[in-house]
PDB file of N, CA and C in Angstrom:
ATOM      1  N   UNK A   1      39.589  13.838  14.183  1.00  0.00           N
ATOM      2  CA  UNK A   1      38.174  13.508  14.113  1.00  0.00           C
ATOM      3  C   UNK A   1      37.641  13.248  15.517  1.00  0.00           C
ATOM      4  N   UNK A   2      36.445  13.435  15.831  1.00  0.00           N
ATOM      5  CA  UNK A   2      35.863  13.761  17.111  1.00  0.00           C
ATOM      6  C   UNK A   2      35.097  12.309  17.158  1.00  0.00           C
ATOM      7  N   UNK A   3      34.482  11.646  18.195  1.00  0.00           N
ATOM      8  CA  UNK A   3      33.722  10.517  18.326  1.00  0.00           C
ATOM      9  C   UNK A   3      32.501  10.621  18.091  1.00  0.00           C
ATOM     10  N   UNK A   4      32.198  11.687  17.826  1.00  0.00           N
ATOM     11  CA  UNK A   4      30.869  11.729  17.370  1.00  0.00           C
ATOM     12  C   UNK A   4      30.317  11.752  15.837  1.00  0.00           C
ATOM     13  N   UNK A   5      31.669  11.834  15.078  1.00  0.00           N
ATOM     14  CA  UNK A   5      30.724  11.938  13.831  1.00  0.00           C
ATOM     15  C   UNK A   5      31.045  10.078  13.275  1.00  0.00           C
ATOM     16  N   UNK A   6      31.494   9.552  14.222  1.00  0.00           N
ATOM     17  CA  UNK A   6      31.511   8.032  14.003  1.00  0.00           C
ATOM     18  C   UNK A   6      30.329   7.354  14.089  1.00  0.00           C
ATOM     19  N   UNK A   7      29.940   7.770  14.861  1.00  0.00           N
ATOM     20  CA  UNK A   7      28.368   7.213  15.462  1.00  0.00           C
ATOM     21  C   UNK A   7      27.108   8.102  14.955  1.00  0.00           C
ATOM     22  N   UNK A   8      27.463   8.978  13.949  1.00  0.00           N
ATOM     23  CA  UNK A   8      26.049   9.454  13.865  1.00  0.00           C
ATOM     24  C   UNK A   8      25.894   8.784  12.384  1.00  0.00           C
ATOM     25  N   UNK A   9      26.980   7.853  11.629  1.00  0.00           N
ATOM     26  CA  UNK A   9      26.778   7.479  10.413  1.00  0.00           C
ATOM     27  C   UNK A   9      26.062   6.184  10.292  1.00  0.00           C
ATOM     28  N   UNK A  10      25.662   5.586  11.090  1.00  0.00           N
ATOM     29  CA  UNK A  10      25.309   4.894  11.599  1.00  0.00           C
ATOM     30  C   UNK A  10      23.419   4.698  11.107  1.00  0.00           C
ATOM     31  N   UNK A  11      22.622   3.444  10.176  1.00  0.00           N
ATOM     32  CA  UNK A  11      21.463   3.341  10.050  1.00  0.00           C
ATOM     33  C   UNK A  11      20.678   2.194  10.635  1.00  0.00           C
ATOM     34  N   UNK A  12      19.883   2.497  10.670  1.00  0.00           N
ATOM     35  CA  UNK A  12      18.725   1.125  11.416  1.00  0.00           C
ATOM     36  C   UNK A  12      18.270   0.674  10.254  1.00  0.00           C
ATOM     37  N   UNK A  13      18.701  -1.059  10.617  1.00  0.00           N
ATOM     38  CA  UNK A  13      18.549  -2.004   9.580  1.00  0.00           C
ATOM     39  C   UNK A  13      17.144  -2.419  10.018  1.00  0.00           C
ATOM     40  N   UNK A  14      16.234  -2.365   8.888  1.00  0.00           N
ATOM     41  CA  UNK A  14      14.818  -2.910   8.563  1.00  0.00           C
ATOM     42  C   UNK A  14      14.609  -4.172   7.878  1.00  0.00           C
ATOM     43  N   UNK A  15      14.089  -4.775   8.399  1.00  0.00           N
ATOM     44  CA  UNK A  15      14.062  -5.919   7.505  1.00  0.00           C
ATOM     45  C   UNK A  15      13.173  -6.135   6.710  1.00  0.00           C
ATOM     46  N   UNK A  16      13.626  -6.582   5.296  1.00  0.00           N
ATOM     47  CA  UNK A  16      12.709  -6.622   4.369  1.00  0.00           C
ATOM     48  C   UNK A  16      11.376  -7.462   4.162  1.00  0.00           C
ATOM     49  N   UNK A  17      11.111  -7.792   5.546  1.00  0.00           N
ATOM     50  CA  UNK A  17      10.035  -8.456   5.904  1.00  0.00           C
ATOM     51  C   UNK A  17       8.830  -7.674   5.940  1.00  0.00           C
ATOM     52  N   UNK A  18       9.348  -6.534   6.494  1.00  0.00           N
ATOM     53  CA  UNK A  18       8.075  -5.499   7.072  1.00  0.00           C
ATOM     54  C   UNK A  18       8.094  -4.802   5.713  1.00  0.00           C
ATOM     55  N   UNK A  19       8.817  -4.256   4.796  1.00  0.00           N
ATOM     56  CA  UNK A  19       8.441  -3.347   3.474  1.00  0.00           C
ATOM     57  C   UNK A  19       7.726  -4.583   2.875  1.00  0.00           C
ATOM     58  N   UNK A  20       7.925  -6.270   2.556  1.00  0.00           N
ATOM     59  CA  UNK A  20       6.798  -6.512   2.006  1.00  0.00           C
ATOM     60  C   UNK A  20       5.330  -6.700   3.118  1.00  0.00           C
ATOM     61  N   UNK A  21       5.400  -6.653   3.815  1.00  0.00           N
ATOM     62  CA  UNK A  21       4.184  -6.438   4.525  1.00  0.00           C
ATOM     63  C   UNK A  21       3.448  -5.525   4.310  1.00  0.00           C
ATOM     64  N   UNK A  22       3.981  -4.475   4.333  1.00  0.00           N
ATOM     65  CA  UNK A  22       3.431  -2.948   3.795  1.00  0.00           C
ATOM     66  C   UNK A  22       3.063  -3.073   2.415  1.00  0.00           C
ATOM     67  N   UNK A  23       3.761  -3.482   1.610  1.00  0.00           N
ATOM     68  CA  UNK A  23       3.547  -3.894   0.291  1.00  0.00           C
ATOM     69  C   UNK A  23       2.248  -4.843  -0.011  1.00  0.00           C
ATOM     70  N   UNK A  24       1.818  -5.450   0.869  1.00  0.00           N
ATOM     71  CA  UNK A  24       0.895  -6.490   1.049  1.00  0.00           C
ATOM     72  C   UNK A  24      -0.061  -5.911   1.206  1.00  0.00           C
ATOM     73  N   UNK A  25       0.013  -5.202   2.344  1.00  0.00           N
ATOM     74  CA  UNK A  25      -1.497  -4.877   3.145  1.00  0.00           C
ATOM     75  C   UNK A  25      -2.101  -3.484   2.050  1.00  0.00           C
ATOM     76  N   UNK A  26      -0.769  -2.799   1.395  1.00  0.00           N
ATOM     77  CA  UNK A  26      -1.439  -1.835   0.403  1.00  0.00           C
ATOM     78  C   UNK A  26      -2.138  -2.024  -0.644  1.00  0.00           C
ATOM     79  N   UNK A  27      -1.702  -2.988  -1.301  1.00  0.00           N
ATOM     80  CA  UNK A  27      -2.705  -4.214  -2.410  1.00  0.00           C
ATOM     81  C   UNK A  27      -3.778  -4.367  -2.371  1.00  0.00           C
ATOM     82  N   UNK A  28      -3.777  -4.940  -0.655  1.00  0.00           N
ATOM     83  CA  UNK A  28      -5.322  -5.451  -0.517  1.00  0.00           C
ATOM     84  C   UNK A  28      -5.810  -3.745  -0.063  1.00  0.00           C
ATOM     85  N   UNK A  29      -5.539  -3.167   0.356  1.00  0.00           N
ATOM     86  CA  UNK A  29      -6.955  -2.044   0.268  1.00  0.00           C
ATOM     87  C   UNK A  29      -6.986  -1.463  -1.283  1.00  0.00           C
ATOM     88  N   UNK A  30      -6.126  -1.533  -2.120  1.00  0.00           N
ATOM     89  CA  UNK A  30      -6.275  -1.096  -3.409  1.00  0.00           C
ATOM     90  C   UNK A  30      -7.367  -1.854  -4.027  1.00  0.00           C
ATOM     91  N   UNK A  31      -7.090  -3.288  -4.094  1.00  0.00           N
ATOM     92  CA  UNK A  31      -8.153  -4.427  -4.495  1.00  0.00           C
ATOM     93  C   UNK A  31      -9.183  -4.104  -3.623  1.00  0.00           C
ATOM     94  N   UNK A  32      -9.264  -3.828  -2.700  1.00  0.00           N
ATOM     95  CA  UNK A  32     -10.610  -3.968  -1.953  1.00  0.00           C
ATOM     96  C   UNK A  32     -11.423  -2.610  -2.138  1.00  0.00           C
ATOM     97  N   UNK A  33     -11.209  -1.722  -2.072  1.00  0.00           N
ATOM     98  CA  UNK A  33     -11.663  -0.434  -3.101  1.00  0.00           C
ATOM     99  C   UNK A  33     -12.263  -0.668  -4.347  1.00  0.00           C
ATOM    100  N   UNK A  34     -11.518  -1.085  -5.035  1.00  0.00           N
ATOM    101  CA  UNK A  34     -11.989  -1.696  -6.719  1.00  0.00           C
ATOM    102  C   UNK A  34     -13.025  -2.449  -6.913  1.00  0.00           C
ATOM    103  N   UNK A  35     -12.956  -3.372  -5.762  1.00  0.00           N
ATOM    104  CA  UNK A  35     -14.060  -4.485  -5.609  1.00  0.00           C
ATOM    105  C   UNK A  35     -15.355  -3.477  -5.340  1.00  0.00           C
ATOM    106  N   UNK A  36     -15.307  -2.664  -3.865  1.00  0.00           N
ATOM    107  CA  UNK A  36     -16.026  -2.200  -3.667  1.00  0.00           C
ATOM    108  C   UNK A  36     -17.015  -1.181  -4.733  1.00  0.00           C
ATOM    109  N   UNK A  37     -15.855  -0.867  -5.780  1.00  0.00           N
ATOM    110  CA  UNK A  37     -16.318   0.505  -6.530  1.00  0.00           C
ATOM    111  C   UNK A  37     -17.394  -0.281  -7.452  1.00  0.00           C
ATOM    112  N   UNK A  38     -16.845  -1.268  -8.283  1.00  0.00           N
ATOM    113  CA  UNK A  38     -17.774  -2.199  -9.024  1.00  0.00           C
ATOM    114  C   UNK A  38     -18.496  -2.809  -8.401  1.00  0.00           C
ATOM    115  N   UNK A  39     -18.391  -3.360  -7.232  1.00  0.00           N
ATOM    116  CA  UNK A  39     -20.155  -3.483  -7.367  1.00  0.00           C
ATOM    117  C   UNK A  39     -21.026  -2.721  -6.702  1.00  0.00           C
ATOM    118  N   UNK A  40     -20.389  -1.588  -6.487  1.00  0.00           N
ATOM    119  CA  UNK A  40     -21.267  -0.114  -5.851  1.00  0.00           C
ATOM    120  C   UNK A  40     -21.918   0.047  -7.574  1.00  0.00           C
ATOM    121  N   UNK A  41     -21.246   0.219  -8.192  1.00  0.00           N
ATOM    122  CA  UNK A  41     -21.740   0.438  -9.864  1.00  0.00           C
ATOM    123  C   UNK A  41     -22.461  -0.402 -10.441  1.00  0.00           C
ATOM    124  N   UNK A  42     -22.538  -2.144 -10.217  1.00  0.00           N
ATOM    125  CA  UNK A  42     -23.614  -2.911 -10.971  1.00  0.00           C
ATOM    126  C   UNK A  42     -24.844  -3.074  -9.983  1.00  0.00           C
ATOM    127  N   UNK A  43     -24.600  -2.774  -8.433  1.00  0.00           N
ATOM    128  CA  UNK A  43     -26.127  -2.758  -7.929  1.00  0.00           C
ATOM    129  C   UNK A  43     -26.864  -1.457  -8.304  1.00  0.00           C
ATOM    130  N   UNK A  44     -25.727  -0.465  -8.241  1.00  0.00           N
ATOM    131  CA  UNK A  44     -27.088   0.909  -9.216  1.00  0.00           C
ATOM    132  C   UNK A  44     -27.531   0.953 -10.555  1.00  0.00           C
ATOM    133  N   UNK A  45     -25.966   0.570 -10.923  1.00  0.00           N
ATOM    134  CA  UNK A  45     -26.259   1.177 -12.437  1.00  0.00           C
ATOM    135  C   UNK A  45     -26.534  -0.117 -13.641  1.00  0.00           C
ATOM    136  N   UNK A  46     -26.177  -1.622 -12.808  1.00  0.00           N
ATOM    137  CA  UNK A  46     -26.173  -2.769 -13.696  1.00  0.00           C
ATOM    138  C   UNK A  46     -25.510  -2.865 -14.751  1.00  0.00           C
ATOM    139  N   UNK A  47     -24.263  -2.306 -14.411  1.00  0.00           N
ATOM    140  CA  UNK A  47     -23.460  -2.267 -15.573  1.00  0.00           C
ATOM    141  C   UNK A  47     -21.830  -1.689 -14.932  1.00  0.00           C
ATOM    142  N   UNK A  48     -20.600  -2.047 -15.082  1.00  0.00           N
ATOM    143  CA  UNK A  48     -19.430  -1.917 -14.038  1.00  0.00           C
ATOM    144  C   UNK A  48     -18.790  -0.789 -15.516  1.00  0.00           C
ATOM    145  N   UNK A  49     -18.741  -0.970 -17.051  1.00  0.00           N
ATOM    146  CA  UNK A  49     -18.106  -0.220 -17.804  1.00  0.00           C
ATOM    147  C   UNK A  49     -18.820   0.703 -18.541  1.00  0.00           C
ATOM    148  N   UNK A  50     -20.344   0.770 -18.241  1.00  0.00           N
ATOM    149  CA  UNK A  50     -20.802   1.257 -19.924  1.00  0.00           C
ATOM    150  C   UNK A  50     -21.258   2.755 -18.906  1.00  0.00           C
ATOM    151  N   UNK A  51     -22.110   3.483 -19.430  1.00  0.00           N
ATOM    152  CA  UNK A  51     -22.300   4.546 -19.552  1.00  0.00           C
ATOM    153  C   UNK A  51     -23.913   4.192 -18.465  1.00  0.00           C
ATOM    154  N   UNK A  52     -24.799   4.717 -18.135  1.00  0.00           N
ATOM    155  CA  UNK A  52     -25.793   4.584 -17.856  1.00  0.00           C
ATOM    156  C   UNK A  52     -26.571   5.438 -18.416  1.00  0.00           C
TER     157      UNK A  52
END
């Protein structure tokens, strides 16, 4: 075996700090979209479910 295929098995440890961060910050633009969509819909249409 050659020295190189020792070292290419090798991964970079992430810490699960930053996937919930990411996890976090994706939430809030999901929620913040939603927010936005409803009340883009009750200042026109005065109504967030029904039909207009």
């Amino acid at each position: 075996m050659s020295a190189m295929s020792q070292s290419r098995g090798t991964k970079v440890a992430v810490p699960s700090n930053l996937y919930t961060a990411v996890l976090a910050v994706a939430f809030a633009v999901v929620l913040a979209t939603a927010s936005f969509v409803a009340f883009m819909c009750f200042t026109r249409y005065e109504t967030i479910f029904g039909m207009p």
